[in-house]
C-alpha atoms as a PDB file:
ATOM      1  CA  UNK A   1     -20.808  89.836  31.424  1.00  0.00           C
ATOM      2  CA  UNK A   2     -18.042  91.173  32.846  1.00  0.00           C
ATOM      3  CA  UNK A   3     -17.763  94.137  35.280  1.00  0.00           C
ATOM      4  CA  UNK A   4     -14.192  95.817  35.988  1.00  0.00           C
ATOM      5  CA  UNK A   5     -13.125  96.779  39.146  1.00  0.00           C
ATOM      6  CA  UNK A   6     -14.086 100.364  38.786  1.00  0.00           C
ATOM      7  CA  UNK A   7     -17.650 100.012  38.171  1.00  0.00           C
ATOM      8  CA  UNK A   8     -17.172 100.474  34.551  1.00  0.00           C
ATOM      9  CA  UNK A   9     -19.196  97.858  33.057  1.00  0.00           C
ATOM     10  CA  UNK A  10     -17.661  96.333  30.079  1.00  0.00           C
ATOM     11  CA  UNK A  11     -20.956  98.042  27.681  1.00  0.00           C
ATOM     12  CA  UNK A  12     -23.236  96.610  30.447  1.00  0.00           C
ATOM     13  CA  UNK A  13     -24.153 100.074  32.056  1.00  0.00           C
ATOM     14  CA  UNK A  14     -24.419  98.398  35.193  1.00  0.00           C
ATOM     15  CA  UNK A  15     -22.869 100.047  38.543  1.00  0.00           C
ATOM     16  CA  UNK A  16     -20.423  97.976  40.370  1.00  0.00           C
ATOM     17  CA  UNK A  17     -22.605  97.310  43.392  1.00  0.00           C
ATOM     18  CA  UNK A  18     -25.638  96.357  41.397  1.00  0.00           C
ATOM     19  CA  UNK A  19     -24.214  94.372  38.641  1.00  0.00           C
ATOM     20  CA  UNK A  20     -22.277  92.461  41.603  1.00  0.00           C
ATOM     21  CA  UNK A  21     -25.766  91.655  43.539  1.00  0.00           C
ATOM     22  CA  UNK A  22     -26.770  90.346  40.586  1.00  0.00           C
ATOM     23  CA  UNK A  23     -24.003  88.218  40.307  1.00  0.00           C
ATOM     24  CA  UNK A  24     -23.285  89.621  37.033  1.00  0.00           C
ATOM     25  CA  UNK A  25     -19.904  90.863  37.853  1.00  0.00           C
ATOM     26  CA  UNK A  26     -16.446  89.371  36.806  1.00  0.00           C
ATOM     27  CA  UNK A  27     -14.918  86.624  39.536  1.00  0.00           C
ATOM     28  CA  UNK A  28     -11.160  86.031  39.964  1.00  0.00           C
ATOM     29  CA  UNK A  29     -10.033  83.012  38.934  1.00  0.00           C
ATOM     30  CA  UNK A  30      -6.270  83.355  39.851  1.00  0.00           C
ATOM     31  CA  UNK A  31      -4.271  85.238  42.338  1.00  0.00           C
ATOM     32  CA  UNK A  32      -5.163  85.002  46.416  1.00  0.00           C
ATOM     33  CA  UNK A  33      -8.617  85.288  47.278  1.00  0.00           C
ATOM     34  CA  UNK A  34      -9.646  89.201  48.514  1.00  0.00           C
ATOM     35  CA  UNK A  35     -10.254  89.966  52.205  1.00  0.00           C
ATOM     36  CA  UNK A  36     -12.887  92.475  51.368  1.00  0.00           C
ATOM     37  CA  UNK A  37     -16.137  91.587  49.389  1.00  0.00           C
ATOM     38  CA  UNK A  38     -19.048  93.082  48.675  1.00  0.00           C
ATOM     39  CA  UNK A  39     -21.178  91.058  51.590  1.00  0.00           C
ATOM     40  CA  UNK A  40     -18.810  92.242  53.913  1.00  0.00           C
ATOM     41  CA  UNK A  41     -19.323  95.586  52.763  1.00  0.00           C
ATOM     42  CA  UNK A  42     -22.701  95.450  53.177  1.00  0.00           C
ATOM     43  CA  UNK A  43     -22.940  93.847  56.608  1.00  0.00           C
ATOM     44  CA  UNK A  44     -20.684  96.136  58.282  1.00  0.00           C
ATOM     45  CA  UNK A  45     -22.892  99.133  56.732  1.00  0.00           C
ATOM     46  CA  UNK A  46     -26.152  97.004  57.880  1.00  0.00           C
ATOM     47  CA  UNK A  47     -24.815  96.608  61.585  1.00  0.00           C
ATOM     48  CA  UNK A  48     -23.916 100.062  61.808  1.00  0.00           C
ATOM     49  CA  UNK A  49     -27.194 101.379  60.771  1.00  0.00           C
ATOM     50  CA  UNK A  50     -28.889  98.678  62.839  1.00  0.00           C
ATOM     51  CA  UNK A  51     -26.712 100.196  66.176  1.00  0.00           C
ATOM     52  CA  UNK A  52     -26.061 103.665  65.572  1.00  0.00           C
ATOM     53  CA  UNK A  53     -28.948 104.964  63.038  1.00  0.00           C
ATOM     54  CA  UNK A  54     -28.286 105.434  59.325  1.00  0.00           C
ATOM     55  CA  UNK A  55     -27.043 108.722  59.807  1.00  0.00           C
ATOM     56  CA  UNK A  56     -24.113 107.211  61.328  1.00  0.00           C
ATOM     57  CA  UNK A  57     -23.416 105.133  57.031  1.00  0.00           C
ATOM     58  CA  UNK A  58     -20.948 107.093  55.776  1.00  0.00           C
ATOM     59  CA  UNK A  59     -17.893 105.290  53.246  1.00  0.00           C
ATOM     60  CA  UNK A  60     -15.476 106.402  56.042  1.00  0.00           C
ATOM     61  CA  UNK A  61     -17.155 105.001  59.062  1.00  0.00           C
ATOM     62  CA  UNK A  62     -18.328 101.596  57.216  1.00  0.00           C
ATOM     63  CA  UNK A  63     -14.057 101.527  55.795  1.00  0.00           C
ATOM     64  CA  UNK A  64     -13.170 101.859  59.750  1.00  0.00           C
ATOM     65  CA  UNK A  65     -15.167  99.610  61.321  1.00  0.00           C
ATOM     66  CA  UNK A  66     -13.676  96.891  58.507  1.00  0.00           C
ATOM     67  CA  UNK A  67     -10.262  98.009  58.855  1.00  0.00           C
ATOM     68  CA  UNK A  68      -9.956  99.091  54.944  1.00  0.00           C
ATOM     69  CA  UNK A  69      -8.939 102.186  53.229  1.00  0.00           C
ATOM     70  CA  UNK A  70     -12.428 104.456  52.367  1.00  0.00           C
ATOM     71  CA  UNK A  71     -11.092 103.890  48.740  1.00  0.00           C
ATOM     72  CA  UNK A  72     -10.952 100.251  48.819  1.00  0.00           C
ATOM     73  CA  UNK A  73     -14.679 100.193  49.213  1.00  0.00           C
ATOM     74  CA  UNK A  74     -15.430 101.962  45.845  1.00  0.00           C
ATOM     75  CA  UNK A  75     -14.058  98.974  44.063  1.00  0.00           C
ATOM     76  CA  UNK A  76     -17.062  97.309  45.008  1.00  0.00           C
ATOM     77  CA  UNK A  77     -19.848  99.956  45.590  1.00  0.00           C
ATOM     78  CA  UNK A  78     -19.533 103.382  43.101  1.00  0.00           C
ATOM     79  CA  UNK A  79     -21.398 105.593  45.738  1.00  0.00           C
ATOM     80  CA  UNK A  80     -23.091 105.913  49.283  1.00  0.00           C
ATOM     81  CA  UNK A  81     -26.776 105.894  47.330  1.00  0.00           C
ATOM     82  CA  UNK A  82     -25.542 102.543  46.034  1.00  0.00           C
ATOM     83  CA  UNK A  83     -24.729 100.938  49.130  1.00  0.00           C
ATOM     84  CA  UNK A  84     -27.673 102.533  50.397  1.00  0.00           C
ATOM     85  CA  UNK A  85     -29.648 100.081  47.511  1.00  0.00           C
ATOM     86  CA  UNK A  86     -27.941  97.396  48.774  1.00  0.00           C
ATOM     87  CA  UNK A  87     -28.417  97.296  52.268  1.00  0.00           C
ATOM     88  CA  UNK A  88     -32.391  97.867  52.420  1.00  0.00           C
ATOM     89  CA  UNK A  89     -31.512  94.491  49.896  1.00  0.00           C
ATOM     90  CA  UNK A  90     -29.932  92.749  52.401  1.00  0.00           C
ATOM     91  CA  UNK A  91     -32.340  93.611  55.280  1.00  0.00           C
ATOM     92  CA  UNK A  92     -35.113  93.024  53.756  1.00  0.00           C
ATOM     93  CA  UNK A  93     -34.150  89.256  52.184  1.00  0.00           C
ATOM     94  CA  UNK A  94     -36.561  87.047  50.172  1.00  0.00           C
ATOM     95  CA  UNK A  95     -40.506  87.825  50.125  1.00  0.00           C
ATOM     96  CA  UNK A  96     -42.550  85.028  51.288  1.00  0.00           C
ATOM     97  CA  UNK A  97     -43.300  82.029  49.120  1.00  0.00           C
ATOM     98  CA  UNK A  98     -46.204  82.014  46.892  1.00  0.00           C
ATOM     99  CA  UNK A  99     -48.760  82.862  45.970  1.00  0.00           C
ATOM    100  CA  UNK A 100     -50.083  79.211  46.607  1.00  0.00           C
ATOM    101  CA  UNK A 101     -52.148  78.297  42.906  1.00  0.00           C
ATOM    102  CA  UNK A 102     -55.429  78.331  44.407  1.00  0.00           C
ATOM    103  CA  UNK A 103     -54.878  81.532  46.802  1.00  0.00           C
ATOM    104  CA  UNK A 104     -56.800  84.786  45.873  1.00  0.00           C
ATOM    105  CA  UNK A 105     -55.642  88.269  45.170  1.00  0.00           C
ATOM    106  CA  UNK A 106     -56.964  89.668  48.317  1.00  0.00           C
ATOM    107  CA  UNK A 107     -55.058  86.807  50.410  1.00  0.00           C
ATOM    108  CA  UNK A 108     -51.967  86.772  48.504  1.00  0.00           C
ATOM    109  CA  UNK A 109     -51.371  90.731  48.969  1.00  0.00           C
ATOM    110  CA  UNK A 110     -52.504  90.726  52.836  1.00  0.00           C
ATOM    111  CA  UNK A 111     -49.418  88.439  53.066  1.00  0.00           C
ATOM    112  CA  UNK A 112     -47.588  90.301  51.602  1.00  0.00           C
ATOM    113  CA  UNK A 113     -48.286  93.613  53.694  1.00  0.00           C
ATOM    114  CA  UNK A 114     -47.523  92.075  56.657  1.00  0.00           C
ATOM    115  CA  UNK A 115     -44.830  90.468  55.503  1.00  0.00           C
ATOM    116  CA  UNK A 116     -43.602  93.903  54.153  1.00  0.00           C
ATOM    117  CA  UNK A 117     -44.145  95.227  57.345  1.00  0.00           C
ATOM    118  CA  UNK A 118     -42.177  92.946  59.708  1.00  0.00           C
ATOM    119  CA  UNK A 119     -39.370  94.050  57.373  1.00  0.00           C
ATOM    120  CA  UNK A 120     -39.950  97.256  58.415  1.00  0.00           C
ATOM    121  CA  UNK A 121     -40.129  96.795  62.164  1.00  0.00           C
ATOM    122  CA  UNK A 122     -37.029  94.607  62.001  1.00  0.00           C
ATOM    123  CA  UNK A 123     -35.032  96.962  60.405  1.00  0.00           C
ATOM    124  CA  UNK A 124     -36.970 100.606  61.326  1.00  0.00           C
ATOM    125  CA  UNK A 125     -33.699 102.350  60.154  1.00  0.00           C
ATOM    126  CA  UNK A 126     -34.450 101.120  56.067  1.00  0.00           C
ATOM    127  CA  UNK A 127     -37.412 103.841  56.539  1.00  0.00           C
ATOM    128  CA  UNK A 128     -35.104 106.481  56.250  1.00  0.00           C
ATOM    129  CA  UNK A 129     -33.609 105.633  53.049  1.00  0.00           C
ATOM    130  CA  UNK A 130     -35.217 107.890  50.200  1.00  0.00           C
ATOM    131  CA  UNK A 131     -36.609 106.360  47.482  1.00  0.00           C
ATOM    132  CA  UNK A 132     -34.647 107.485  44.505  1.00  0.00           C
ATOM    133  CA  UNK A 133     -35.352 104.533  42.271  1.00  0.00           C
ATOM    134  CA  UNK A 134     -37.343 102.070  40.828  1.00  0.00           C
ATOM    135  CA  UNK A 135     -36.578  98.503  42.445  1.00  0.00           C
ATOM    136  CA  UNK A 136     -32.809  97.565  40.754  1.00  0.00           C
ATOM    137  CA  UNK A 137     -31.723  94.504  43.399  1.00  0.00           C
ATOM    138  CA  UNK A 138     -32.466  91.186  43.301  1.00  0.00           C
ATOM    139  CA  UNK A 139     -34.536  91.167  46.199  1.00  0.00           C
ATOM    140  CA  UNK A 140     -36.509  94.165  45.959  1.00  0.00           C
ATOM    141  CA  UNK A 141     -37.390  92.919  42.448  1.00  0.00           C
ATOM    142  CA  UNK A 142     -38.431  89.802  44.425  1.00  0.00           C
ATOM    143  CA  UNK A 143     -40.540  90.759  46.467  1.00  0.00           C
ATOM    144  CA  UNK A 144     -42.436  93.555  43.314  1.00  0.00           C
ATOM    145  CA  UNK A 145     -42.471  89.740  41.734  1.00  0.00           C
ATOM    146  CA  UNK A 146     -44.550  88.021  44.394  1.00  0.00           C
ATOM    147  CA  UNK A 147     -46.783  91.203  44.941  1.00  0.00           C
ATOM    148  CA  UNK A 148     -47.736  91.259  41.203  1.00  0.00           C
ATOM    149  CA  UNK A 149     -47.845  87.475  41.043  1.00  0.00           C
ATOM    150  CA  UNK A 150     -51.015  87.940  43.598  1.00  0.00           C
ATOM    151  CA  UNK A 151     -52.769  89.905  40.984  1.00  0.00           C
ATOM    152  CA  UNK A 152     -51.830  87.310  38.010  1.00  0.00           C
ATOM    153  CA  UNK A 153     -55.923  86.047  37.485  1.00  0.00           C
ATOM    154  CA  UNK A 154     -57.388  89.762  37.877  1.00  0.00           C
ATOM    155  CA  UNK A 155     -58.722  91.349  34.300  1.00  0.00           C
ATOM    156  CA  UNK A 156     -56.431  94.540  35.759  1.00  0.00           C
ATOM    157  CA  UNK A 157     -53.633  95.373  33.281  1.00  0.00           C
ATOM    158  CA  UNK A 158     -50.053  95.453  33.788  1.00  0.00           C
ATOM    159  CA  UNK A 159     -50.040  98.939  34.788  1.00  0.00           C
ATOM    160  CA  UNK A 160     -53.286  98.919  36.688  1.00  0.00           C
ATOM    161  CA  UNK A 161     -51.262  96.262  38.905  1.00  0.00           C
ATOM    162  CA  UNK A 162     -48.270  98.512  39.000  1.00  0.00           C
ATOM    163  CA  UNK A 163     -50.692 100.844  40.446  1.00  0.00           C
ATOM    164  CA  UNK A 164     -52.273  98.720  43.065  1.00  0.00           C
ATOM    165  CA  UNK A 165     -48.303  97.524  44.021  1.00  0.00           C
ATOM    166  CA  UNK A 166     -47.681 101.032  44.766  1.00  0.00           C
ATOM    167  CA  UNK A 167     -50.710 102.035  46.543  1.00  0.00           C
ATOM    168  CA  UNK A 168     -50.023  98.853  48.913  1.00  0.00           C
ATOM    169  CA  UNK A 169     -46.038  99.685  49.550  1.00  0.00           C
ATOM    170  CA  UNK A 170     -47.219 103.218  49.971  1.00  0.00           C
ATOM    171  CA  UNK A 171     -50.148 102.270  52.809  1.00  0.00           C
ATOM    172  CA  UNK A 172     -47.419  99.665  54.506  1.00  0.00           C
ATOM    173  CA  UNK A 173     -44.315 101.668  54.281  1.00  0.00           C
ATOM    174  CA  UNK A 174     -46.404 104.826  55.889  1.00  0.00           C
ATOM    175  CA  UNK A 175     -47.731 102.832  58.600  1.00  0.00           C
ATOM    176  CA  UNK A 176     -44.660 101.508  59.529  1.00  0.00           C
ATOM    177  CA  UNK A 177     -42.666 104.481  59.749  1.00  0.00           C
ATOM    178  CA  UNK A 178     -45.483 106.566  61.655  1.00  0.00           C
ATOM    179  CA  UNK A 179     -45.346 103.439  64.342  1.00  0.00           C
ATOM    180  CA  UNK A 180     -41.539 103.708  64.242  1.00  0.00           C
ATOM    181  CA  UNK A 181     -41.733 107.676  65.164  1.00  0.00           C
ATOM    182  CA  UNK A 182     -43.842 106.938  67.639  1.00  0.00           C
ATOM    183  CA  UNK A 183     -41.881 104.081  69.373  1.00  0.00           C
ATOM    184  CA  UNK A 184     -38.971 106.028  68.986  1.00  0.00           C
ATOM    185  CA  UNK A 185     -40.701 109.249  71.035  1.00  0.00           C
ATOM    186  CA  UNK A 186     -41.791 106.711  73.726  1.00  0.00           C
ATOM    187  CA  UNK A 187     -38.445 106.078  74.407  1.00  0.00           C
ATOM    188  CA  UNK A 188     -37.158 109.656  74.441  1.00  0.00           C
ATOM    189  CA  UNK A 189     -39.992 110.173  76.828  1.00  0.00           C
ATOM    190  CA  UNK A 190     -40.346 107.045  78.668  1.00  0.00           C
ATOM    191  CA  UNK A 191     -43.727 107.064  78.324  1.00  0.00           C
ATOM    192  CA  UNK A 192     -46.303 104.450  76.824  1.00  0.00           C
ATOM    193  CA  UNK A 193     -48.758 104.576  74.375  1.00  0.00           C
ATOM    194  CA  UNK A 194     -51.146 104.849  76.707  1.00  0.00           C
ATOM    195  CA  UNK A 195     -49.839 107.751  78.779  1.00  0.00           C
ATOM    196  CA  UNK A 196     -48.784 110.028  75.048  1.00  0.00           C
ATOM    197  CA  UNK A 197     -52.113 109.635  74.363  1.00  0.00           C
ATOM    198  CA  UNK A 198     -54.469 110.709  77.391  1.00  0.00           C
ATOM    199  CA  UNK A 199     -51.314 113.459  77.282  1.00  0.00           C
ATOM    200  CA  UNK A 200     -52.144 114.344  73.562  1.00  0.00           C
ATOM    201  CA  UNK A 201     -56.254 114.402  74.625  1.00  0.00           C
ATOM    202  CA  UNK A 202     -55.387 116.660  77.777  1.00  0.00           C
ATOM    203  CA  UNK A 203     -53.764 118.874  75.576  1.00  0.00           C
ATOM    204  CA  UNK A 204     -56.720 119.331  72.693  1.00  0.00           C
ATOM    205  CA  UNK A 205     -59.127 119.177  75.465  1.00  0.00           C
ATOM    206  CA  UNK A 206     -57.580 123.026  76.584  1.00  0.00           C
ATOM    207  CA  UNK A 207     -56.950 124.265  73.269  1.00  0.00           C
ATOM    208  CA  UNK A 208     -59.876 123.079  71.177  1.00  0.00           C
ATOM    209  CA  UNK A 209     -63.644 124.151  71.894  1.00  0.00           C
ATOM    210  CA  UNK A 210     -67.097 122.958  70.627  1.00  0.00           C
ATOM    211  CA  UNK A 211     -67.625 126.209  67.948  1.00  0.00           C
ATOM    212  CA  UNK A 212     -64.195 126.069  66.013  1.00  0.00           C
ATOM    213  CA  UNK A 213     -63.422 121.836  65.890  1.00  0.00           C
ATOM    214  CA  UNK A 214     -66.694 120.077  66.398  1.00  0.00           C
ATOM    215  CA  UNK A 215     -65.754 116.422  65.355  1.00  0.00           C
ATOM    216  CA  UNK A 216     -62.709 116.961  67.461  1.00  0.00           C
ATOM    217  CA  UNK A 217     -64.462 118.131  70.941  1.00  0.00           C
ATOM    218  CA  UNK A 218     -66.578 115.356  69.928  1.00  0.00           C
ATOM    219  CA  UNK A 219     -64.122 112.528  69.338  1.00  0.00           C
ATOM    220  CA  UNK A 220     -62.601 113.965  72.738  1.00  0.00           C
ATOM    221  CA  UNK A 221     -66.275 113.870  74.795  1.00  0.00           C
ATOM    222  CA  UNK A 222     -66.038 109.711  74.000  1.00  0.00           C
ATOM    223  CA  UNK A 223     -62.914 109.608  74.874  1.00  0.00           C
ATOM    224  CA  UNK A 224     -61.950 108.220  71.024  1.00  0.00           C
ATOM    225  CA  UNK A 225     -58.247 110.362  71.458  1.00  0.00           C
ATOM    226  CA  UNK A 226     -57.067 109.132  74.846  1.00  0.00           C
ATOM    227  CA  UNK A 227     -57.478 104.869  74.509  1.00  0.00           C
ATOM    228  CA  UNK A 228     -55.327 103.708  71.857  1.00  0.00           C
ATOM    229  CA  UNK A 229     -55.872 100.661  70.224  1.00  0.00           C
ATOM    230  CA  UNK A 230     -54.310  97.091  70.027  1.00  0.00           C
ATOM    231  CA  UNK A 231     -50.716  97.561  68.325  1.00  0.00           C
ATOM    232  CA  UNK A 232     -52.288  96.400  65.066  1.00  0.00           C
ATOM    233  CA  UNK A 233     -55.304  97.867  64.863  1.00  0.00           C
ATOM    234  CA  UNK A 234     -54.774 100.757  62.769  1.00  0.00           C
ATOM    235  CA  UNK A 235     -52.820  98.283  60.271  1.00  0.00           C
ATOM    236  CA  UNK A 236     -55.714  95.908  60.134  1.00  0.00           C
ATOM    237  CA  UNK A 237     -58.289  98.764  59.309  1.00  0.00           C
ATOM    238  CA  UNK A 238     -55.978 100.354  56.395  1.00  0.00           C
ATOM    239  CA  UNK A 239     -55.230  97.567  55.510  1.00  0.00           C
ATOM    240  CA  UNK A 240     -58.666  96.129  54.822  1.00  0.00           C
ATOM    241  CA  UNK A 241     -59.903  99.357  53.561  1.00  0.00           C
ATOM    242  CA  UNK A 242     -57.636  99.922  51.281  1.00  0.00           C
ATOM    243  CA  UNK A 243     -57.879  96.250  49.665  1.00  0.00           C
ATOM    244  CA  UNK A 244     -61.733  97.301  49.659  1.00  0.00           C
ATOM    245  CA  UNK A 245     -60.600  99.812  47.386  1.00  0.00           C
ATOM    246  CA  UNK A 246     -58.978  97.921  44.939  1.00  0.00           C
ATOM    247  CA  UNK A 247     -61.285  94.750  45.176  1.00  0.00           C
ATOM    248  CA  UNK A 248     -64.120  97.432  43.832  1.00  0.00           C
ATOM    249  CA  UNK A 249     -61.371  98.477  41.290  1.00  0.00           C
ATOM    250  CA  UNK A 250     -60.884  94.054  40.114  1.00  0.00           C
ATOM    251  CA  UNK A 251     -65.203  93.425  40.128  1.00  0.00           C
ATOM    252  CA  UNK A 252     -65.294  96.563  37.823  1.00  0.00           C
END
């Protein structure tokens, strides 16, 4: 299937970028081979998000930094929400192998989470990336494979384990960027964990009172709002409760 150099498929429908992940796009056969490729593309765009934030991903900047024209770069990717695509693809990589043929549901998907969610942490800019589409790359696809493989000997239909995919990105990917806001306010403050918190409790404890918030004065009185937890605890809870949730959906 060929792709032409301006991102016209040839009938395929395909953008540049994409169809060229997929390695669906034409390759030259004759003539020098080019200094710019889509991998390099990418990887100057994933460094420079990695360094300076992905505010700093513009066509311009990622053209600098490779020594190219901005217009040399939409030969290979049609728009910044395409390269976008592509570099939460390359950050993210393969999923983990599996599932193993004898592994549950509930095992298979707790892999999966974390695994999900050392993606994040490695690469905490990705978070920012809006989610305008369906997975389109090969690894995103990937990794919607090996979550829905988990569910493969469940009586849950095909779009009952759309659902449950969704519900599990959605618990991982919130987690992950509510512990990347917070590490990144740590070091704007240079405080710790434990020092925002007993801050955060000192704070309710003068602006909250027993008549108007209750459970909050007494979460405070047991001092629930001022130790904070292992750096995995909260995962591990939502986590667990929501597979709870869906192993009551898979017995019903």
């Amino acid at each position: 299937m060929a792709i032409e150099e301006n991102g016209n498929g040839s009938g395929s429908g395909l953008p540049a970028g994409i169809a060229a992940a997929w390695g669906l796009r034409e390759r030259r056969t004759k003539g020098p081979k080019p200094g710019l490729t889509l991998n390099r593309i990418v990887d100057a765009a994933v460094n420079l998000a990695a360094s300076d934030g992905l505010g700093a991903v513009s066509m311009s900047r990622v053209a600098a930094d490779l020594g190219v024209s901005t217009m040399s770069l939409y030969r290979y990717v049609s728009a910044k929400d395409e390269l976008l695509l592509l570099m939460e693809d390359a950050a993210f990589g393969t999923p983990p192998p599996g599932p193993a043929p004898d592994e549950d549901w509930r095992t298979g998907l707790t892999t999966w989470a974390w695994s999900l969610r050392a993606a994040f942490h490695r690469n905490p800019w990705v978070l920012r990336i809006p989610t305008s589409a369906p997975p389109s790359t090969p690894n995103s696809v990937a990794w919607m494979e090996r979550a829905l493989a988990c569910l493969r000997d469940t009586r849950l239909s095909e779009g009952a384990k759309i659902s449950v995919l969704l519900l599990v990105n959605g618990f991982v990917r919130n987690e992950a960027r509510l512990s990347a806001d917070l590490a990144a306010a740590a070091e704007r403050t240079g405080d710790d964990t434990e020092q925002s918190m007993a801050s955060w409790a000192r704070l309710l404890g003068k602006v909250t009172d027993a008549e108007r918030f209750p459970a909050v004065t007494a979460a405070l009185a047991v001092g629930e709002l001022e130790t904070p937890g292992g750096p995995d605890d909260e995962f591990v809870f939502g986590l667990a409760r929501t597979l709870d949730g869906i192993e009551a959906l898979v017995n019903a």
